[in-house]
C-alpha atoms as a PDB file:
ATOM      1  CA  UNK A   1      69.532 145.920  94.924  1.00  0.00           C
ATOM      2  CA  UNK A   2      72.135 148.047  96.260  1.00  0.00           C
ATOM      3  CA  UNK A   3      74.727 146.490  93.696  1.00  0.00           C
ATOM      4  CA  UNK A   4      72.407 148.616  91.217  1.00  0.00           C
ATOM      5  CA  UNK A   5      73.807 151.693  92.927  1.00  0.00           C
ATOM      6  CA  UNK A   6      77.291 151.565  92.329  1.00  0.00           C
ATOM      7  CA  UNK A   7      78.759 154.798  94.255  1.00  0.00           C
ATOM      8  CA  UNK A   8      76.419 153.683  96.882  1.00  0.00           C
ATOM      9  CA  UNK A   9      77.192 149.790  96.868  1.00  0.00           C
ATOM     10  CA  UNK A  10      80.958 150.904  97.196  1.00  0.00           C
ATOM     11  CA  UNK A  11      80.971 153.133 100.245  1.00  0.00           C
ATOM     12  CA  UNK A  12      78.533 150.789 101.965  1.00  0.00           C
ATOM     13  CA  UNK A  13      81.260 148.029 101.401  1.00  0.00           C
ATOM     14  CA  UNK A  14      83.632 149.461 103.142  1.00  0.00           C
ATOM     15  CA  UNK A  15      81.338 150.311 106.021  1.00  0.00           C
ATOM     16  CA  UNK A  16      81.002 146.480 106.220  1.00  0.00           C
ATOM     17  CA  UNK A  17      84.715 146.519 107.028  1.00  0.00           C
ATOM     18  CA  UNK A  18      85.625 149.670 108.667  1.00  0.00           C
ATOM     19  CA  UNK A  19      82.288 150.704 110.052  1.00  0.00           C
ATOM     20  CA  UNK A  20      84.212 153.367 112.499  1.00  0.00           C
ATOM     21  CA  UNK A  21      85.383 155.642 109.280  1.00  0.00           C
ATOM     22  CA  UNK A  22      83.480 158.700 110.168  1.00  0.00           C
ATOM     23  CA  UNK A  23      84.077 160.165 106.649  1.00  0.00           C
ATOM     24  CA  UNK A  24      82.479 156.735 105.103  1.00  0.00           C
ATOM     25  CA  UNK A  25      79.195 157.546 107.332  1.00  0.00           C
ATOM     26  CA  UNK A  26      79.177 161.324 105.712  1.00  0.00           C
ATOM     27  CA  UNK A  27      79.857 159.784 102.382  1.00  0.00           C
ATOM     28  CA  UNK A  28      77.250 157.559 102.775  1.00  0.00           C
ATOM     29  CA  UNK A  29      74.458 160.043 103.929  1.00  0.00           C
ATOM     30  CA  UNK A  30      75.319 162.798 101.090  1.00  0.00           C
ATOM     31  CA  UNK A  31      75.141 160.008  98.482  1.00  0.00           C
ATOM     32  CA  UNK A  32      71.441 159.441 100.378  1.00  0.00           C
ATOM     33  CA  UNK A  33      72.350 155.970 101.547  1.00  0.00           C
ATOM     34  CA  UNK A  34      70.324 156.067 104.563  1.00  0.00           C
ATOM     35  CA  UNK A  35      67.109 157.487 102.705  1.00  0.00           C
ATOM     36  CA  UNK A  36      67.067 154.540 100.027  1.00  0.00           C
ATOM     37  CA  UNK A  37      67.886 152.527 102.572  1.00  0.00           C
ATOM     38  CA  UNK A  38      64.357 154.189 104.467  1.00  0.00           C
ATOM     39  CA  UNK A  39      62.618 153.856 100.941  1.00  0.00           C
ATOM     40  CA  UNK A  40      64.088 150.442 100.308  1.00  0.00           C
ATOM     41  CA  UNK A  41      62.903 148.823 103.584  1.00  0.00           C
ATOM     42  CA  UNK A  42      59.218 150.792 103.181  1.00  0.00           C
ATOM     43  CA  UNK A  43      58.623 149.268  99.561  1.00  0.00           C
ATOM     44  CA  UNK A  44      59.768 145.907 100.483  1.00  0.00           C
ATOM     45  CA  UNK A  45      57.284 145.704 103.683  1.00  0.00           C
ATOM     46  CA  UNK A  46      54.830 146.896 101.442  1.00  0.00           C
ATOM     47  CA  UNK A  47      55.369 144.257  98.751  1.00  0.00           C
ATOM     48  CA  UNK A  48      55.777 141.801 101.745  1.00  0.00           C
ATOM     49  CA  UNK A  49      59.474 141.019 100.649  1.00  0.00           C
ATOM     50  CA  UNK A  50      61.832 139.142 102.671  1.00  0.00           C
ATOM     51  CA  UNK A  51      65.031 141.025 103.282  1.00  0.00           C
ATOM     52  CA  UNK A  52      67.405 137.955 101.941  1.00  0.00           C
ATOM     53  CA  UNK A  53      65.410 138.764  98.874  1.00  0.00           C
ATOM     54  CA  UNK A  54      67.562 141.988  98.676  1.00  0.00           C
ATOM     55  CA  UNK A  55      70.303 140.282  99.001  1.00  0.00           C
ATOM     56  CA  UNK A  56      70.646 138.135  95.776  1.00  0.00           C
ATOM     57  CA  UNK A  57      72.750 138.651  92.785  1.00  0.00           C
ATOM     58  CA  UNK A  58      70.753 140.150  90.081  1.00  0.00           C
ATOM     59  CA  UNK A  59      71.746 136.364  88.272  1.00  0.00           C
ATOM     60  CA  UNK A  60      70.344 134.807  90.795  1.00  0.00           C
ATOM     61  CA  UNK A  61      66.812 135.805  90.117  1.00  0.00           C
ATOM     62  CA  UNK A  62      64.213 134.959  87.404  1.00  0.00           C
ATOM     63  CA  UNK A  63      63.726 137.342  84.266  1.00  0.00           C
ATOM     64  CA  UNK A  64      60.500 138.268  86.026  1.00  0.00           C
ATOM     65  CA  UNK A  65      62.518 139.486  89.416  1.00  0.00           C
ATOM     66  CA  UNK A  66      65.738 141.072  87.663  1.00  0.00           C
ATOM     67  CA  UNK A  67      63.296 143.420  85.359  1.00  0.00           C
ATOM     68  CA  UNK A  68      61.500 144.194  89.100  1.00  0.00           C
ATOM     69  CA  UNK A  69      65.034 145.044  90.572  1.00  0.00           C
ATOM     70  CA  UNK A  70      65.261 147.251  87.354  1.00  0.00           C
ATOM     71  CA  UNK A  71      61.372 149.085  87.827  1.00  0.00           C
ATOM     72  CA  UNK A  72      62.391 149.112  91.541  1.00  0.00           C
ATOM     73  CA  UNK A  73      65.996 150.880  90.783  1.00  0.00           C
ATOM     74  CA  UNK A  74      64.234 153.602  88.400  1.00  0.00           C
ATOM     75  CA  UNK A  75      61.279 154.489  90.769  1.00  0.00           C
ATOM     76  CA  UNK A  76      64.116 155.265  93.910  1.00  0.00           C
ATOM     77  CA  UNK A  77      65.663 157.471  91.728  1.00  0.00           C
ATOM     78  CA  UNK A  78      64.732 161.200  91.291  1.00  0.00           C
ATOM     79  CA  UNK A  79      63.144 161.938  87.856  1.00  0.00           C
ATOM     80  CA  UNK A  80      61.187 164.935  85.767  1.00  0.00           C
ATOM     81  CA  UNK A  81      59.732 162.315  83.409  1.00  0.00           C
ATOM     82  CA  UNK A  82      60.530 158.778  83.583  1.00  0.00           C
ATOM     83  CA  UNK A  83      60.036 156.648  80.121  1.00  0.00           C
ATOM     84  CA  UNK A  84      58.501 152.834  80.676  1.00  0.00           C
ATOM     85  CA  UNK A  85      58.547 150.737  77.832  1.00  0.00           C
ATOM     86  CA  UNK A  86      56.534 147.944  78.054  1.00  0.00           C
ATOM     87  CA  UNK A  87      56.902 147.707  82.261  1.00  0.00           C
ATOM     88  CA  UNK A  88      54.582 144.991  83.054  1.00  0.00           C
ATOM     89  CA  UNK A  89      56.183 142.284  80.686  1.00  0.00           C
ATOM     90  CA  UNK A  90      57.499 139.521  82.655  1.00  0.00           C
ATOM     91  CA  UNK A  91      56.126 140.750  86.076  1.00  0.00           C
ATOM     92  CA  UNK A  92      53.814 138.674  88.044  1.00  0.00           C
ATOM     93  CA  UNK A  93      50.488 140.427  89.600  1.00  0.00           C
ATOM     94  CA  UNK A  94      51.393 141.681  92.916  1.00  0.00           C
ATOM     95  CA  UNK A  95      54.256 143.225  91.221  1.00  0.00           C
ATOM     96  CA  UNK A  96      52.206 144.914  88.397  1.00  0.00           C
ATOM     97  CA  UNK A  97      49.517 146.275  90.946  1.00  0.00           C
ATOM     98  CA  UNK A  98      52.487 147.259  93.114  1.00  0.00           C
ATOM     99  CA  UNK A  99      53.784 149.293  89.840  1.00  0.00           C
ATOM    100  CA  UNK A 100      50.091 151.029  89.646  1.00  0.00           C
ATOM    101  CA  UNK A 101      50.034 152.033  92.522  1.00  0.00           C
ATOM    102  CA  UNK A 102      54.196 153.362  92.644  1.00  0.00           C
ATOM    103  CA  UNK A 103      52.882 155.017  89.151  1.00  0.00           C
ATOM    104  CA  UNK A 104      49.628 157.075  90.885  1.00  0.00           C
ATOM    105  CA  UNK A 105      51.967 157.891  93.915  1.00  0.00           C
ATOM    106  CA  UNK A 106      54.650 159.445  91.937  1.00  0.00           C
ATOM    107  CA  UNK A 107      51.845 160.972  89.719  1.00  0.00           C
ATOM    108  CA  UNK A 108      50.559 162.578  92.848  1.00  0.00           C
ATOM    109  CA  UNK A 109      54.066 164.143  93.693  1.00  0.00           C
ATOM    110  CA  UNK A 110      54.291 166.002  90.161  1.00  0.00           C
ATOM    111  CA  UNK A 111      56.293 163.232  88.210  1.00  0.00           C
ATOM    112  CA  UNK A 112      55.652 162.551  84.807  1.00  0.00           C
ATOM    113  CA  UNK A 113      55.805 158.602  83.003  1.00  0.00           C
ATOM    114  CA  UNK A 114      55.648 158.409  79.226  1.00  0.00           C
ATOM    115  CA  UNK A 115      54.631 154.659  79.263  1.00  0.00           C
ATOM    116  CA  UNK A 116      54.597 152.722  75.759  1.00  0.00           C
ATOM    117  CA  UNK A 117      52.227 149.585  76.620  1.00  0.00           C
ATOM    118  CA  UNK A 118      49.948 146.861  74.784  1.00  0.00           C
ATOM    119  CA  UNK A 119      48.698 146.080  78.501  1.00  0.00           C
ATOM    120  CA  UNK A 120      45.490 147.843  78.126  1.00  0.00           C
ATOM    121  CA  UNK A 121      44.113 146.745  81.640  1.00  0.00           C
ATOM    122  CA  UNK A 122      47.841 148.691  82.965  1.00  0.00           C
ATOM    123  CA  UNK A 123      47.281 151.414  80.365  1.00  0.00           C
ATOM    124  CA  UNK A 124      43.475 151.801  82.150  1.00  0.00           C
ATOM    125  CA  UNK A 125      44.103 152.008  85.545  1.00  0.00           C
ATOM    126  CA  UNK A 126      47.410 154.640  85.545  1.00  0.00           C
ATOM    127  CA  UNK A 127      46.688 156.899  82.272  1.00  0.00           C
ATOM    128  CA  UNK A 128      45.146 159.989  82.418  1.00  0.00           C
ATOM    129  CA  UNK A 129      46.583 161.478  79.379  1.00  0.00           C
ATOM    130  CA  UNK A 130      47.199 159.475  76.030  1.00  0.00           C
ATOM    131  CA  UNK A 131      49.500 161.102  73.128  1.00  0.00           C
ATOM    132  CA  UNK A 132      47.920 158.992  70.074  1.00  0.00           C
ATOM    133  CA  UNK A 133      49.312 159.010  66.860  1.00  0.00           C
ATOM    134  CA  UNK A 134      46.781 158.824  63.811  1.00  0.00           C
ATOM    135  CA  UNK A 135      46.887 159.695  60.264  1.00  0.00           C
ATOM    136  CA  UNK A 136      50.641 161.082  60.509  1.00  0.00           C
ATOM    137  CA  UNK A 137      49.486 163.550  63.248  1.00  0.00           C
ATOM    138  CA  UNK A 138      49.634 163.533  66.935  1.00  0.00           C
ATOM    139  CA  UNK A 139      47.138 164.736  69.131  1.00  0.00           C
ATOM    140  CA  UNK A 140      46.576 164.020  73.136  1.00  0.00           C
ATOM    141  CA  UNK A 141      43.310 162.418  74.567  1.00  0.00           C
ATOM    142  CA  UNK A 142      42.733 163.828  78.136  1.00  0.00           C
ATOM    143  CA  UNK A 143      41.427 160.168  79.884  1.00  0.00           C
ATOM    144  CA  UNK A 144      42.549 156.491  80.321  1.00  0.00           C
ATOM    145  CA  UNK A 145      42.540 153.635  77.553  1.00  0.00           C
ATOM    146  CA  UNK A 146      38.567 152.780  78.328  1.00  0.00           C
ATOM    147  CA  UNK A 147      38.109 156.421  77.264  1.00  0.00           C
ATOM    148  CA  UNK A 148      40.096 156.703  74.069  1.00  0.00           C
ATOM    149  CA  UNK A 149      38.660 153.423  72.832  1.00  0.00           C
ATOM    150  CA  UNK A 150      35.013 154.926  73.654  1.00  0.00           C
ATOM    151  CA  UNK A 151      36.411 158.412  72.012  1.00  0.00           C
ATOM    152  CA  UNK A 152      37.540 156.752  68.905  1.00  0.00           C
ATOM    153  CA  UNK A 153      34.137 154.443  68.506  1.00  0.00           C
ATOM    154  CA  UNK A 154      32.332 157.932  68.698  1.00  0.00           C
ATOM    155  CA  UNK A 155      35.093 159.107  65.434  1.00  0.00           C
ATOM    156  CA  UNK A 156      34.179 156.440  63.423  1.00  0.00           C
ATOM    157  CA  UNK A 157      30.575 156.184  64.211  1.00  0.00           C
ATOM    158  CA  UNK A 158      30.210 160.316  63.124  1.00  0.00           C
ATOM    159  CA  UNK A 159      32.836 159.937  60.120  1.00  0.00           C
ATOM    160  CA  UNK A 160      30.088 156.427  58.920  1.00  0.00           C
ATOM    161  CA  UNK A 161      27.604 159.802  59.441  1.00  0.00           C
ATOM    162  CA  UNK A 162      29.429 162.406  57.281  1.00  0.00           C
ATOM    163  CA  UNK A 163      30.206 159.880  54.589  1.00  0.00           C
ATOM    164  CA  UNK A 164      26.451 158.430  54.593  1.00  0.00           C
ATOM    165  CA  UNK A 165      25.533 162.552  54.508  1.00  0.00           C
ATOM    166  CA  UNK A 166      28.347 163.075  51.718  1.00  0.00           C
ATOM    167  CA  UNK A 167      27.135 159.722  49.691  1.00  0.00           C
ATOM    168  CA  UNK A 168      23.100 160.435  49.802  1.00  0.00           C
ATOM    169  CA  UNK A 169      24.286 164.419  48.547  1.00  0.00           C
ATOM    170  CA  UNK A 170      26.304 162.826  45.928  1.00  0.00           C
ATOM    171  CA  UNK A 171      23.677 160.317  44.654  1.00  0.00           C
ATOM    172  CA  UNK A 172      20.575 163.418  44.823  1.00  0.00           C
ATOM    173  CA  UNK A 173      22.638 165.451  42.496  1.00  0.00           C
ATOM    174  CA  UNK A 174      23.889 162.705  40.220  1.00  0.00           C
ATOM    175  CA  UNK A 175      19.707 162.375  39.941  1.00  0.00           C
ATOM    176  CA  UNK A 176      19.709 166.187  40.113  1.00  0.00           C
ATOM    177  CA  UNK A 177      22.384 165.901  36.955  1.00  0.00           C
ATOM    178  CA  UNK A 178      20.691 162.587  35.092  1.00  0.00           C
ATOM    179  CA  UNK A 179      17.423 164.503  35.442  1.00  0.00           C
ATOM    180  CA  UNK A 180      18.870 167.678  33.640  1.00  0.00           C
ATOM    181  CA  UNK A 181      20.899 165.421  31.090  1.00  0.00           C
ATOM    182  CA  UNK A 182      17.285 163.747  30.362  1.00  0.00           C
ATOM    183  CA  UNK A 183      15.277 166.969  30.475  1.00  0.00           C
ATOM    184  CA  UNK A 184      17.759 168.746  27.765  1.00  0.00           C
ATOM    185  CA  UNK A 185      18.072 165.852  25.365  1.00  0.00           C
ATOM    186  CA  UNK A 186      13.690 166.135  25.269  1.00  0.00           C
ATOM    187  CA  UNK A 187      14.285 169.659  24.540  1.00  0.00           C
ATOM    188  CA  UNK A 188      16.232 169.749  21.813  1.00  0.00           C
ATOM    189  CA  UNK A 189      13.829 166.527  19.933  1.00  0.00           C
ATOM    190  CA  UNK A 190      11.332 168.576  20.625  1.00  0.00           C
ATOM    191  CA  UNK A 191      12.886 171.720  19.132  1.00  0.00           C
ATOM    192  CA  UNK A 192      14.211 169.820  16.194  1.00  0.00           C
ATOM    193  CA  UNK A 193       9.983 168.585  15.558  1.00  0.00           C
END
């Protein structure tokens, strides 16, 4: 995981072999070694990880644990608004209920996720906001997926309304018009007797 932080990976290498440099120690705390090494250690307990698992060449792993290593990387990092697309493809359970939870945690500290997903259990438990795109306009849904799906039933159901209000209006006055049509044309036989 570390290899994934170059600047980092480099000064902690040559800690390895000249762990006396006093000016490698600085280097390493003001590139915030020691802190991901903190976060690093409290995620993996968390996700009960060995610590060999660190360890491993990012070939070394399945598709499943190298996209992980990626999520992993991006959620250590610092970030206004961090853009997930498609997250939970390839990732096995614990690691997508780990990511729900990471999400609601960084939610919690002010950061924002724009997450493009067709993983609608995913998109239900960390959305609170949807951006949804319809008719060539965009417009944003304050609730999770189970709510915009409910929001949009109630759309259709009162547009079926409007356009059953809109076709009963049409047909009364087409009558309204035949009526009139039918009424004049006796008029003027009657006018011509």
């Amino acid at each position: 995981l570390f290899r994934t932080f170059p600047a980092l990976y480099h000064v902690r290498e040559q800690l390895k072999q000249d762990s006396s440099a006093a000016t490698l120690w600085y280097k390493y705390e003001e590139l915030g070694g020691f802190q991901l090494e903190e976060e690093i250690d409290q995620y993996t307990k968390r996700l009960s990880f060995s610590p060999d698992w660190l360890q491993l060449s990012l070939e070394a792993l399945s598709g499943g644990e190298r996209r992980f290593v990626h999520l992993f990387r991006l959620l250590l990092q610092k970030y206004d608004l961090l853009l997930l697309d498609e997250p939970t493809n390839d990732l096995d359970l614990a690691r997508i209920q780990f990511l729900e939870l990471e999400i609601q945690h960084q939610k919690a500290k002010g950061n924002a996720f724009l997450i493009v997903s067709h993983d609608r259990i995913f998109m239900d438990r960390v959305t609170d906001k949807i951006l949804r795109f319809h008719h060539q306009s965009a417009d944003v849904v304050h609730g999770n997926y189970s709510f915009l799906t409910e929001q949009e039933a109630q759309e259709r159901l009162q547009t079926k309304r409007e356009i059953e209000v809109i076709e009963k209006t049409i047909a009364k006055r087409k009558k309204d018009v035949q009526n009139k049509t039918n009424w004049a044309k006796q008029s003027r036989k009657k006018n011509k007797i």
